[in-house]
Protein backbone atom coordinates (compact mmCIF):
# COMPACT_ATOMS: atom_id res chain seq x y z
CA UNK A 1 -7.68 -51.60 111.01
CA UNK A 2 -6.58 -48.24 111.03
CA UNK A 3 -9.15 -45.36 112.00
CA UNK A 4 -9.15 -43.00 108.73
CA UNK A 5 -9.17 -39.27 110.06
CA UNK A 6 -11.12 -37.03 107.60
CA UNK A 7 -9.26 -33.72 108.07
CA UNK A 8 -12.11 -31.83 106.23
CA UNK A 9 -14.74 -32.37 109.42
CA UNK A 10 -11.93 -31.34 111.94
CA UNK A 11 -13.39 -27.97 112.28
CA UNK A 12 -16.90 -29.13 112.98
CA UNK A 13 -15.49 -31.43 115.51
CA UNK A 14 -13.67 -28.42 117.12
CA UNK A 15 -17.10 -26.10 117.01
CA UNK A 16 -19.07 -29.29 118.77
CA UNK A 17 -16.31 -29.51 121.05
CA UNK A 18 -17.32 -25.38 122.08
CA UNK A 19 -21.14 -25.94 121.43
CA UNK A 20 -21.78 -29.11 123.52
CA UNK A 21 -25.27 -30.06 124.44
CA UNK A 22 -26.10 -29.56 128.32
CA UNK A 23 -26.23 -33.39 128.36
CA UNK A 24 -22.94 -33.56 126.81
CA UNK A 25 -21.60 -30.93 129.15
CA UNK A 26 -22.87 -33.09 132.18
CA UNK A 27 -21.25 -36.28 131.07
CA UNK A 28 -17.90 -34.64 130.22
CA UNK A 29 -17.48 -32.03 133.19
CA UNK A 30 -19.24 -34.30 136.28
CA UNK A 31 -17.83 -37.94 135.07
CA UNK A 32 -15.70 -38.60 131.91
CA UNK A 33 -12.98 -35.97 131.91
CA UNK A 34 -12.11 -37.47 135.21
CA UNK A 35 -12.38 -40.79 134.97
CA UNK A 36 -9.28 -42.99 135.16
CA UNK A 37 -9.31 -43.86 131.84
CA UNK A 38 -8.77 -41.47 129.09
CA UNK A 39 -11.89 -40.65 126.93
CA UNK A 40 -11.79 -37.81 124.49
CA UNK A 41 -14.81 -35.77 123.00
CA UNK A 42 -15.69 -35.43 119.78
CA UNK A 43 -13.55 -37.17 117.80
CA UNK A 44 -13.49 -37.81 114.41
CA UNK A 45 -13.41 -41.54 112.99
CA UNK A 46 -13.92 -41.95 109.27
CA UNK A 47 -16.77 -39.56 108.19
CA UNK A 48 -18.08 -39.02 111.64
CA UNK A 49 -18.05 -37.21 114.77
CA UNK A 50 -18.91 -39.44 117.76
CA UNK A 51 -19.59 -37.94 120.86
CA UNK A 52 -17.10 -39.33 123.23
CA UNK A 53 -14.14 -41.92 122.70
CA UNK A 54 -11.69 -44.09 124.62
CA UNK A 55 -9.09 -45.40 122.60
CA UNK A 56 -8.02 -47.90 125.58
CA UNK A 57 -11.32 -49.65 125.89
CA UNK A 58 -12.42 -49.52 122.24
CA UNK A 59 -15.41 -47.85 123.09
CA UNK A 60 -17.63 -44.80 122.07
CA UNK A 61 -21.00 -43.33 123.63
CA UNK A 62 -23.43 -41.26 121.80
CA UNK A 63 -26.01 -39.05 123.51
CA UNK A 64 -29.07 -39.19 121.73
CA UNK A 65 -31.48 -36.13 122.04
CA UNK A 66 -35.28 -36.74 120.78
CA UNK A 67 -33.96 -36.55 116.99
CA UNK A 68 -32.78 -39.69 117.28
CA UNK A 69 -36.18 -41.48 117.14
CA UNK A 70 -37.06 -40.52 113.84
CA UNK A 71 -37.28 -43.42 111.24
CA UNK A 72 -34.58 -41.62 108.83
CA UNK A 73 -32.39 -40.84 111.92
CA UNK A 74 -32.78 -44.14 113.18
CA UNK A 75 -31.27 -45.67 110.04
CA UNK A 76 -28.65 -42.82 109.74
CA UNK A 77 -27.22 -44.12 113.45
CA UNK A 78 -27.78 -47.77 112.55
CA UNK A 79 -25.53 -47.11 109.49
CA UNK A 80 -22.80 -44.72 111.52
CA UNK A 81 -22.94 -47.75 114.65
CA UNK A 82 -21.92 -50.59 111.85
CA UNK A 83 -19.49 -48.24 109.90
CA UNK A 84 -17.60 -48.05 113.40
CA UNK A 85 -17.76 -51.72 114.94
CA UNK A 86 -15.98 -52.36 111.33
CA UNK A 87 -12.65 -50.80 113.24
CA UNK A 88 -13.71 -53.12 116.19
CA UNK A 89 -15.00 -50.13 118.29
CA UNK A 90 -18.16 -51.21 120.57
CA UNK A 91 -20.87 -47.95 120.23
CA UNK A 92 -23.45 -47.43 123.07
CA UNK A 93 -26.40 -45.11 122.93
CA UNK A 94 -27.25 -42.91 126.10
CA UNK A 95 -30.73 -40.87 125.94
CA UNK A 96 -30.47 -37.64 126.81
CA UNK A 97 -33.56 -38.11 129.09
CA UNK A 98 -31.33 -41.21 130.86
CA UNK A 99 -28.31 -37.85 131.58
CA UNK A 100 -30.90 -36.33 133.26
CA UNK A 101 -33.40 -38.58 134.83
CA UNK A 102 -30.12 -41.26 136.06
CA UNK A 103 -27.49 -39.73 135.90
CA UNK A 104 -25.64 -42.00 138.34
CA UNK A 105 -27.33 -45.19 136.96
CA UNK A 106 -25.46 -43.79 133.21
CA UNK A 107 -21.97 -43.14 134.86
CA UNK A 108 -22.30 -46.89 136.69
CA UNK A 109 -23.53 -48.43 133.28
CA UNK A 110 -20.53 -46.81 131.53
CA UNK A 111 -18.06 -48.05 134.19
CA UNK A 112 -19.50 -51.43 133.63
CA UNK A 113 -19.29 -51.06 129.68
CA UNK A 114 -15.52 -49.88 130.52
CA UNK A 115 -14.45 -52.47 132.48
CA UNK A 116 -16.08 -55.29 130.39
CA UNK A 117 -14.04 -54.15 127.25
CA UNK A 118 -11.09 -54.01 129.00
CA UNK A 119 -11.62 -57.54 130.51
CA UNK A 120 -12.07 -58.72 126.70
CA UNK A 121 -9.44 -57.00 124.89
CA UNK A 122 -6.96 -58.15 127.88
């Protein structure tokens, strides 16, 4: 299935693109942008924004800050997480605390999450 790109969010996706969080900012300048395999920030997939993407591996991450553990939030992501493993994307959550607390423990559990979807789609 094919992703559909809502033009009308594009802008927002642009203005988080400039506005990242410092945990977003961390990911992005000190692991993904460099990483071997092409992941992309911010992109928009149906009605969303999700926080990174890699087309290759099928995969998105979201950082989720201390919002995200609110009941109403909580069904808001569970909603967004099964609207996007309809276009056979896999979505894993990162705590902003883990960014800071592990940072290297997050950048070896997304290599691992990487290399796994790879291994399947292969």
């Amino acid at each position: 299935m094919k992703y559909k790109h809502n033009k009308e969010i594009v802008p927002l996706a642009k203005a988080l693109r400039m506005n990242m969080t410092k945990e977003e900012k961390r990911l992005w300048y000190d692991y993904l942008r460099e990483y071997p395999i092409r992941f992309i920030r911010q992109k928009v997939i149906g009605q969303y924004i999700v926080d990174f993407y890699c087309a290759k591996a099928k995969l998105v991450i979201e950082l989720d800050g201390s919002g995200h553990y609110d009941d109403k939030v909580i069904e808001k992501d569970v909603l967004r997480t099964e609207f996007l493993e309809q276009y056979g994307l896999k979505v894993i959550r990162i705590s902003n605390l883990d960014i800071t607390k592990n940072f290297e423990g997050v950048c070896i559990f997304i290599d691992n999450e990487v290399k796994q979807s790879l291994s399947q789609l292969c």
